[in-house]
PDB file of N, CA and C in Angstrom:
ATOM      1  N   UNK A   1      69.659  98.254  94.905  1.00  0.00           N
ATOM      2  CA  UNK A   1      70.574  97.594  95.822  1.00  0.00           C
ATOM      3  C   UNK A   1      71.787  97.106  95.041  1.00  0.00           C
ATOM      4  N   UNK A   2      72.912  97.496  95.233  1.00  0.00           N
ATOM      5  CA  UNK A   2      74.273  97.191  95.176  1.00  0.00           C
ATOM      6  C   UNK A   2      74.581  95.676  94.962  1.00  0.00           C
ATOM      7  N   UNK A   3      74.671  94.771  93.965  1.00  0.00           N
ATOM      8  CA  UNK A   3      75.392  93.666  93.768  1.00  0.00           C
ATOM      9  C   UNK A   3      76.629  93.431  94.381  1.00  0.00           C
ATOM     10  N   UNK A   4      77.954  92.294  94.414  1.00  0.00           N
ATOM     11  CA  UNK A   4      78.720  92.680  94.908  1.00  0.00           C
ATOM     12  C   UNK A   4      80.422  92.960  94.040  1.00  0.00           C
ATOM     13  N   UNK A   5      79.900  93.186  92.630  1.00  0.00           N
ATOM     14  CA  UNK A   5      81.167  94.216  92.467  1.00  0.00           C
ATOM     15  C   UNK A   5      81.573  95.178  92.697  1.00  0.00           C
ATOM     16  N   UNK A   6      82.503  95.591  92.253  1.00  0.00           N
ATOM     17  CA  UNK A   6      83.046  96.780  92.570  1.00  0.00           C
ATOM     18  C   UNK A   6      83.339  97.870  91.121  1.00  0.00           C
ATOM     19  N   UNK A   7      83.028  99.305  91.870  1.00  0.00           N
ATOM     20  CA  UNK A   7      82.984 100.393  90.780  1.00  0.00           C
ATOM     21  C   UNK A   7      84.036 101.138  91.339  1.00  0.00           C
ATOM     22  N   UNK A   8      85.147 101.456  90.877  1.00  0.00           N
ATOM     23  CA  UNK A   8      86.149 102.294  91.541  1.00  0.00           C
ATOM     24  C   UNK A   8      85.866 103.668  90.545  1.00  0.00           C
ATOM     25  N   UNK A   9      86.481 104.573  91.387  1.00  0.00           N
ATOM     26  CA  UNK A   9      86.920 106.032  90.740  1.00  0.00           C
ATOM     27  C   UNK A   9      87.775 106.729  91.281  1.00  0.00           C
ATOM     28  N   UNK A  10      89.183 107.043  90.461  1.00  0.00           N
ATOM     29  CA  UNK A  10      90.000 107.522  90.696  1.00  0.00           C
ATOM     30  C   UNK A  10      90.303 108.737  89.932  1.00  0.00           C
ATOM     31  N   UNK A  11      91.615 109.482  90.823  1.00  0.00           N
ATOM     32  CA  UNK A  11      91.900 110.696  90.367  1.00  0.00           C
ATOM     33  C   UNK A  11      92.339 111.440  91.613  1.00  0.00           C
ATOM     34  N   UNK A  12      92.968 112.955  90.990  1.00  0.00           N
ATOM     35  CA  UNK A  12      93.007 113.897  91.651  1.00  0.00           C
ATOM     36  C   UNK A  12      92.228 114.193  93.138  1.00  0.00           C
ATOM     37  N   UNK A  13      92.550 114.281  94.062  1.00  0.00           N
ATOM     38  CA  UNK A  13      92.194 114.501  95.467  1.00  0.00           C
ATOM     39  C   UNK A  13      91.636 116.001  95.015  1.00  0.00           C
ATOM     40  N   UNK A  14      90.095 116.009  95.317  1.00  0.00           N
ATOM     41  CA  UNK A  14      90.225 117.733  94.973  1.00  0.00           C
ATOM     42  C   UNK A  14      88.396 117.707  96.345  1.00  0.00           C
ATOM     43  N   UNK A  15      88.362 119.325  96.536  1.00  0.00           N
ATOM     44  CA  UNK A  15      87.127 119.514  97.458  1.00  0.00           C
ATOM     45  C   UNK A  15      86.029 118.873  97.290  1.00  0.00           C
ATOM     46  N   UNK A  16      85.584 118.309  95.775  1.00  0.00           N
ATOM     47  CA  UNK A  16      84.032 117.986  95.243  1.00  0.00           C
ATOM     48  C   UNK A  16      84.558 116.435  95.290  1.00  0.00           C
ATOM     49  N   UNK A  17      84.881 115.788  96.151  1.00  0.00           N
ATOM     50  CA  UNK A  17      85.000 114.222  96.750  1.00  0.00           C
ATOM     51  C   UNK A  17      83.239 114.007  96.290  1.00  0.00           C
ATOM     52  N   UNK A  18      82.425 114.523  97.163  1.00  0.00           N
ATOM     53  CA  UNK A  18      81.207 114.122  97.296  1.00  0.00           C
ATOM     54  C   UNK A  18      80.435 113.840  95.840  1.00  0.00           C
ATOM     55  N   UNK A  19      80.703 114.588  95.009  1.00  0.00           N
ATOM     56  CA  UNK A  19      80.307 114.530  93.842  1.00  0.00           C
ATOM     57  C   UNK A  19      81.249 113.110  92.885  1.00  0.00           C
ATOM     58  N   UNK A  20      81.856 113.069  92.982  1.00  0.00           N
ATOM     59  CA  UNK A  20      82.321 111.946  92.373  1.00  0.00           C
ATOM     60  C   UNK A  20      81.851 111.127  93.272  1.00  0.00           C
ATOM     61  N   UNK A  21      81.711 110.684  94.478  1.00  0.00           N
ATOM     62  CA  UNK A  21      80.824 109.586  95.178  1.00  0.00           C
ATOM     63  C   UNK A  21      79.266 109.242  94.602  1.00  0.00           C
ATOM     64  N   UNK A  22      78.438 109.980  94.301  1.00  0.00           N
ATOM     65  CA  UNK A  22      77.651 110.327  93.798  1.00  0.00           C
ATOM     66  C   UNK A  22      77.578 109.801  92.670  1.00  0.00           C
ATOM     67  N   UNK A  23      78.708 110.263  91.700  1.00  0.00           N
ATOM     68  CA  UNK A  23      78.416 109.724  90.171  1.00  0.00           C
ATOM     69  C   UNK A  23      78.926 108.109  90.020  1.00  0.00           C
ATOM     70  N   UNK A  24      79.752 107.708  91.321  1.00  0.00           N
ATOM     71  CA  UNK A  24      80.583 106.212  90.870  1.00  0.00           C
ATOM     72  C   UNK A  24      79.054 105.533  91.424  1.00  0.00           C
ATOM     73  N   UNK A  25      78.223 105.652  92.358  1.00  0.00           N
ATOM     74  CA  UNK A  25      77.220 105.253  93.153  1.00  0.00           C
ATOM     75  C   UNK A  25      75.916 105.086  91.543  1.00  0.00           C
ATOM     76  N   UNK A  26      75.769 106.034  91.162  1.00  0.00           N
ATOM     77  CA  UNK A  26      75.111 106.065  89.810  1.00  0.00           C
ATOM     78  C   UNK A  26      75.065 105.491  89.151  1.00  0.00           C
ATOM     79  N   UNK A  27      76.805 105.517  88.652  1.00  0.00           N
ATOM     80  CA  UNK A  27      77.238 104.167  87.451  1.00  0.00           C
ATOM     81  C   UNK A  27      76.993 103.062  87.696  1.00  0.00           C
ATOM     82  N   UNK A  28      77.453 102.468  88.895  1.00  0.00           N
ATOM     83  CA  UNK A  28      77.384 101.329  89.795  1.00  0.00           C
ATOM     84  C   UNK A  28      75.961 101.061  89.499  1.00  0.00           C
ATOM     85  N   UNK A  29      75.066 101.502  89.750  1.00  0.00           N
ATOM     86  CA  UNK A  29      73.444 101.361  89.556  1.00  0.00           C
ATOM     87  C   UNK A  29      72.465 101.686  88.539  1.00  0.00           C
ATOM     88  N   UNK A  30      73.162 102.235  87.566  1.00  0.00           N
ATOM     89  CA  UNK A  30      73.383 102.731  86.542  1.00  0.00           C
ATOM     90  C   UNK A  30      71.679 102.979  86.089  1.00  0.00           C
ATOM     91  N   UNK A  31      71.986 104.248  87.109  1.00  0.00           N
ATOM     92  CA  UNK A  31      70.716 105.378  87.288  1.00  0.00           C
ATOM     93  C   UNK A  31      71.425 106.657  87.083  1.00  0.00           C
ATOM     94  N   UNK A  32      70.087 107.532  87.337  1.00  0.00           N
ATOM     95  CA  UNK A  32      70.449 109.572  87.271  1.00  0.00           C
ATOM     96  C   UNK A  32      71.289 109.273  88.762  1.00  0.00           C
ATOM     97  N   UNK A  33      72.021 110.214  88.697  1.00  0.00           N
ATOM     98  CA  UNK A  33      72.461 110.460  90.332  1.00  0.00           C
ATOM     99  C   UNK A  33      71.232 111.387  91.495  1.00  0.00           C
ATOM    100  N   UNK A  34      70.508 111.998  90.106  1.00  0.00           N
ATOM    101  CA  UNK A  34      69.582 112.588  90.872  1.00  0.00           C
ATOM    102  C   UNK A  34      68.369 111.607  91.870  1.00  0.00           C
ATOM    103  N   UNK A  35      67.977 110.286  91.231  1.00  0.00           N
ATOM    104  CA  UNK A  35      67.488 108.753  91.458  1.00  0.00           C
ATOM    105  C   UNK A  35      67.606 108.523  93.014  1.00  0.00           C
ATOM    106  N   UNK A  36      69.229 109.001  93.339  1.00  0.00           N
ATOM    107  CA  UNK A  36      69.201 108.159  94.650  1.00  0.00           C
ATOM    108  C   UNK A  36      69.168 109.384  95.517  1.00  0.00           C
ATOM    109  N   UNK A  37      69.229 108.380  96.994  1.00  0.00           N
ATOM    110  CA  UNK A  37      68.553 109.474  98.150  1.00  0.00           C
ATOM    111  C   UNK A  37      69.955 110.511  97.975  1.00  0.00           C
ATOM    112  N   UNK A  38      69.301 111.258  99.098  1.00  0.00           N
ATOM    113  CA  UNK A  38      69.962 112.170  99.307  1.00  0.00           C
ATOM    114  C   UNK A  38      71.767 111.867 100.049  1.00  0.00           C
ATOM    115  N   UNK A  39      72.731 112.139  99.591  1.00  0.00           N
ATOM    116  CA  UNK A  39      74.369 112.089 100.427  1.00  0.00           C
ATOM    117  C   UNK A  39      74.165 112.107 101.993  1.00  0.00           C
ATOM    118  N   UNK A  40      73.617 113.179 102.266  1.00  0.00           N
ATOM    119  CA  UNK A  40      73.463 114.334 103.216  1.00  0.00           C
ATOM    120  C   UNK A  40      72.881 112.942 104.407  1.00  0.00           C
ATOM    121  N   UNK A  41      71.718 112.341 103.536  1.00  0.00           N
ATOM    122  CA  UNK A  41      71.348 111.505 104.926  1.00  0.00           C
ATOM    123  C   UNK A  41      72.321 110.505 105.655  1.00  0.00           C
ATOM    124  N   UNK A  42      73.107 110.010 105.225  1.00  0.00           N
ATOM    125  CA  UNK A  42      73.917 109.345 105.817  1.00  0.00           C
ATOM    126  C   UNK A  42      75.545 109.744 106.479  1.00  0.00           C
ATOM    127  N   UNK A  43      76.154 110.563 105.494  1.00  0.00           N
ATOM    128  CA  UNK A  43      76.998 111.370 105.969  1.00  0.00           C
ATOM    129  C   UNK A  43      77.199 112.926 105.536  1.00  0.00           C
ATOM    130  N   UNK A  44      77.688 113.798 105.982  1.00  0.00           N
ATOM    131  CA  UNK A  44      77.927 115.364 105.658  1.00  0.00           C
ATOM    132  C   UNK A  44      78.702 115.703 104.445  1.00  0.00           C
ATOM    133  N   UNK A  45      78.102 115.860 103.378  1.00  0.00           N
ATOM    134  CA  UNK A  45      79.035 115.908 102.100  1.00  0.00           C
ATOM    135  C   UNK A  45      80.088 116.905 102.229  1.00  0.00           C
ATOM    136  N   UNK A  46      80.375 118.148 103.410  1.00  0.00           N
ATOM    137  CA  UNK A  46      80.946 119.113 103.205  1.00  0.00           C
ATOM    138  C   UNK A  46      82.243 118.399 104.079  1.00  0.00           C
ATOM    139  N   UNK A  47      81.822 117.832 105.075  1.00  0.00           N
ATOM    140  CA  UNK A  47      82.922 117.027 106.094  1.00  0.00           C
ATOM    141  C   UNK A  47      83.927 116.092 105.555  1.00  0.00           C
ATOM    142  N   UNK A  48      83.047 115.357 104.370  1.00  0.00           N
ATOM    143  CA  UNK A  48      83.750 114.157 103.344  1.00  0.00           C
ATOM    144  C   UNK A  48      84.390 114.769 102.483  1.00  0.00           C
ATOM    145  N   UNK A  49      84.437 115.939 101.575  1.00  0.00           N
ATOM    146  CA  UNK A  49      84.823 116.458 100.857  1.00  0.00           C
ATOM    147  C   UNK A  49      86.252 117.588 101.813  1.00  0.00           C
ATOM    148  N   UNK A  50      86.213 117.932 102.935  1.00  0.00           N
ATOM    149  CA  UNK A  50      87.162 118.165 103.286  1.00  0.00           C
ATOM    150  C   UNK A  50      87.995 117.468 103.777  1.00  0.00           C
ATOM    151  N   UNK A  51      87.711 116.095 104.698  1.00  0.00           N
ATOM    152  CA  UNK A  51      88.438 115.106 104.674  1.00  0.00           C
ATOM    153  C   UNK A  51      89.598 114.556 103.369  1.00  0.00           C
ATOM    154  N   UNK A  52      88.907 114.533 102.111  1.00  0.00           N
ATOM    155  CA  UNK A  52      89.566 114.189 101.148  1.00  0.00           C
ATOM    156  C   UNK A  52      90.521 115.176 100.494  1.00  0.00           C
ATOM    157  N   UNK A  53      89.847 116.596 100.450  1.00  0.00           N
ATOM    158  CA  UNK A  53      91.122 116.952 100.285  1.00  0.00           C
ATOM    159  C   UNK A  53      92.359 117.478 101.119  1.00  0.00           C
ATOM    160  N   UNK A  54      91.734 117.389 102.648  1.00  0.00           N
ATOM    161  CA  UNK A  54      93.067 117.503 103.793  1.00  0.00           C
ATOM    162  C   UNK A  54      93.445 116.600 104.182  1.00  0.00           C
ATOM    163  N   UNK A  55      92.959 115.109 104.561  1.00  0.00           N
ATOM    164  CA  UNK A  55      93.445 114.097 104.653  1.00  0.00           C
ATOM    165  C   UNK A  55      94.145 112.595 104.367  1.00  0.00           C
ATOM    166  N   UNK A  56      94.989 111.718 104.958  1.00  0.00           N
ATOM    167  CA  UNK A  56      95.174 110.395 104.450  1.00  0.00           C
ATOM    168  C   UNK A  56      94.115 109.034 105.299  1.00  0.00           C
ATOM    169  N   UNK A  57      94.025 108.223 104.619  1.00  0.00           N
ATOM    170  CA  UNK A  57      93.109 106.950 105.127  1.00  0.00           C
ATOM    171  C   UNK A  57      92.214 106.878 104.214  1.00  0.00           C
ATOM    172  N   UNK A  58      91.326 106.320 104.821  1.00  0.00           N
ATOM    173  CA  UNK A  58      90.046 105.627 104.155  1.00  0.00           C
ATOM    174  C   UNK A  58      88.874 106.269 105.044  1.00  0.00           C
ATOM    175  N   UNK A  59      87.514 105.858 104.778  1.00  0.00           N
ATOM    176  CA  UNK A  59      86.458 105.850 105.186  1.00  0.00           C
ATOM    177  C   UNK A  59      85.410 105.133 104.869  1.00  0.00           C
ATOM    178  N   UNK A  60      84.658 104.052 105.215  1.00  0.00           N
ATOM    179  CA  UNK A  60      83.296 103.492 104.659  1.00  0.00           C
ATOM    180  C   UNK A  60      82.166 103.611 105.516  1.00  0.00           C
ATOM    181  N   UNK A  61      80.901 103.845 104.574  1.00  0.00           N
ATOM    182  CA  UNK A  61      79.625 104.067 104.911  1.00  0.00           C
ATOM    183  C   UNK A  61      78.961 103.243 103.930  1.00  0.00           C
ATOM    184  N   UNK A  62      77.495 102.844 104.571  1.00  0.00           N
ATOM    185  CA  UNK A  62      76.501 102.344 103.853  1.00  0.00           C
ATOM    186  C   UNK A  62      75.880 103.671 102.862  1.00  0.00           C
ATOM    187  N   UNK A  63      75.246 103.560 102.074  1.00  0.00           N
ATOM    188  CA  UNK A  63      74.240 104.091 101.118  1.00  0.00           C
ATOM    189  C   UNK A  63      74.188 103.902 100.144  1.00  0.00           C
ATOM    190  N   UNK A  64      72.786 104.039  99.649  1.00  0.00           N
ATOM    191  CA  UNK A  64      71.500 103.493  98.501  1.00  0.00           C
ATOM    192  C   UNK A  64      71.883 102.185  98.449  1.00  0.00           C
ATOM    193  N   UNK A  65      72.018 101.225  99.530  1.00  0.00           N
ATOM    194  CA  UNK A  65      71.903 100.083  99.229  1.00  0.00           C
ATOM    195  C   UNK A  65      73.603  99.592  98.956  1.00  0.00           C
ATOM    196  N   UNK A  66      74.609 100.140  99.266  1.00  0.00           N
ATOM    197  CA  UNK A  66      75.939 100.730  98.692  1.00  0.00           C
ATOM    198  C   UNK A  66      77.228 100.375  99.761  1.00  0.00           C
ATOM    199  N   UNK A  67      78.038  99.317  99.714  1.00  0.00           N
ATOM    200  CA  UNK A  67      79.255  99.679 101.160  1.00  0.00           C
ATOM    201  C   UNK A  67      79.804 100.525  99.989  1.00  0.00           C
ATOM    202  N   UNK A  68      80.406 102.132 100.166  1.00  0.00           N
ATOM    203  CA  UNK A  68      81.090 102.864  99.506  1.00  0.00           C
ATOM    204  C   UNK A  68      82.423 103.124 100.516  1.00  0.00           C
ATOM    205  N   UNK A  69      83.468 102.808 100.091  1.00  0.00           N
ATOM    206  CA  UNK A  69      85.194 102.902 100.976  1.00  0.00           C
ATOM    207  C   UNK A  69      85.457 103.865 100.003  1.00  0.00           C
ATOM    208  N   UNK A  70      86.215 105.170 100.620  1.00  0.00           N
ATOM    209  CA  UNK A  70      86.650 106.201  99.972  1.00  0.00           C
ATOM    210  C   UNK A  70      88.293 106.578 100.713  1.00  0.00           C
ATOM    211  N   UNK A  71      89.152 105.681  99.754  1.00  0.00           N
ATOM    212  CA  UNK A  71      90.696 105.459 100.249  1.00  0.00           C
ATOM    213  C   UNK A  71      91.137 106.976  99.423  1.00  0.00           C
ATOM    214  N   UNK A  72      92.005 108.077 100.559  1.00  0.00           N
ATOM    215  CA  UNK A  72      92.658 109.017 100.359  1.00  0.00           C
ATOM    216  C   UNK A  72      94.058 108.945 100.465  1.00  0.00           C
ATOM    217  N   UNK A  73      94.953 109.289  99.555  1.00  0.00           N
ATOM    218  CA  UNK A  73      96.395 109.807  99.555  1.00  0.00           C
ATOM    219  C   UNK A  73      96.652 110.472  98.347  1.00  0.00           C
ATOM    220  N   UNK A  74      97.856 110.016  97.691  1.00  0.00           N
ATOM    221  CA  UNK A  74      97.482 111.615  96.439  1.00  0.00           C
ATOM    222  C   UNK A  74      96.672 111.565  96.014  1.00  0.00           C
ATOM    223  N   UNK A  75      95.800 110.695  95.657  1.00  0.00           N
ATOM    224  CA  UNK A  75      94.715 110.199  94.753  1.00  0.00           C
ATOM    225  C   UNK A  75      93.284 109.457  95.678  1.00  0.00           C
ATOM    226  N   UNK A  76      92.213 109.788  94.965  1.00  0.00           N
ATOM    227  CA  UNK A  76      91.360 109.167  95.512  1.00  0.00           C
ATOM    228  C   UNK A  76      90.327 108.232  94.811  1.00  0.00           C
ATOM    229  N   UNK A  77      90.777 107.010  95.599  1.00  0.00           N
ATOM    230  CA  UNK A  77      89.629 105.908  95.254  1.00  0.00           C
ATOM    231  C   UNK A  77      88.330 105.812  95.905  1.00  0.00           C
ATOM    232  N   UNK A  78      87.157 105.627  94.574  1.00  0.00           N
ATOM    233  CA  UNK A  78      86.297 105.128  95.515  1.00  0.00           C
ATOM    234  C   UNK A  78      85.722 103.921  95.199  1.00  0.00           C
ATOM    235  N   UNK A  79      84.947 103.193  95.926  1.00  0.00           N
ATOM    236  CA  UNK A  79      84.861 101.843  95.543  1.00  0.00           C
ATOM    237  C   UNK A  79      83.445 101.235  96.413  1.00  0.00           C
ATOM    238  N   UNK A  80      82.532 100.582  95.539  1.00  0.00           N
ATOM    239  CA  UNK A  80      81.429 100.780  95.479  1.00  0.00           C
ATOM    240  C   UNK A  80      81.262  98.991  95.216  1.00  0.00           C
ATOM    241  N   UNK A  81      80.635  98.905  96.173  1.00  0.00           N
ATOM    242  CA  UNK A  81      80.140  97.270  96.288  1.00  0.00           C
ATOM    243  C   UNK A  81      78.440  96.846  96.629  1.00  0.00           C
TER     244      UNK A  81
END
């Protein structure tokens, strides 16, 4: 379960969004990424990952215990509480 700092990760807007969600969620908990549940159960990694690289805004969802906000424009933050 998620304390309440924050783990950001930034960079390049690119298709594999989901995978860097994944690894900031990891660090943050600072486990395998393999450890936590599955992406898939809570939202569509293929939907999030095209969102990010066709779109602007944000998005937040719960998981592994996780509020994760994933702010898009050139760059993408994610941020892990």
């Amino acid at each position: 379960m998620c304390s309440q700092r924050t783990t950001e990760s930034s960079g390049r807007v690119h298709a594999g969004a989901s995978v860097r969600i994944v690894e900031a969620v990891a660090r943050r908990e600072s486990c395998d990424p393999l450890d936590l549940p599955p992406l898939y159960d809570v939202i569509d990694p293929d939907a999030l990952n095209q969102f990010c690289a066709t779109a602007t805004g944000s998005i937040t969802f719960q998981w592994a215990g996780c509020r994760v906000r994933v702010d898009v424009d050139d760059r993408l933050l994610v941020s892990v509480e």
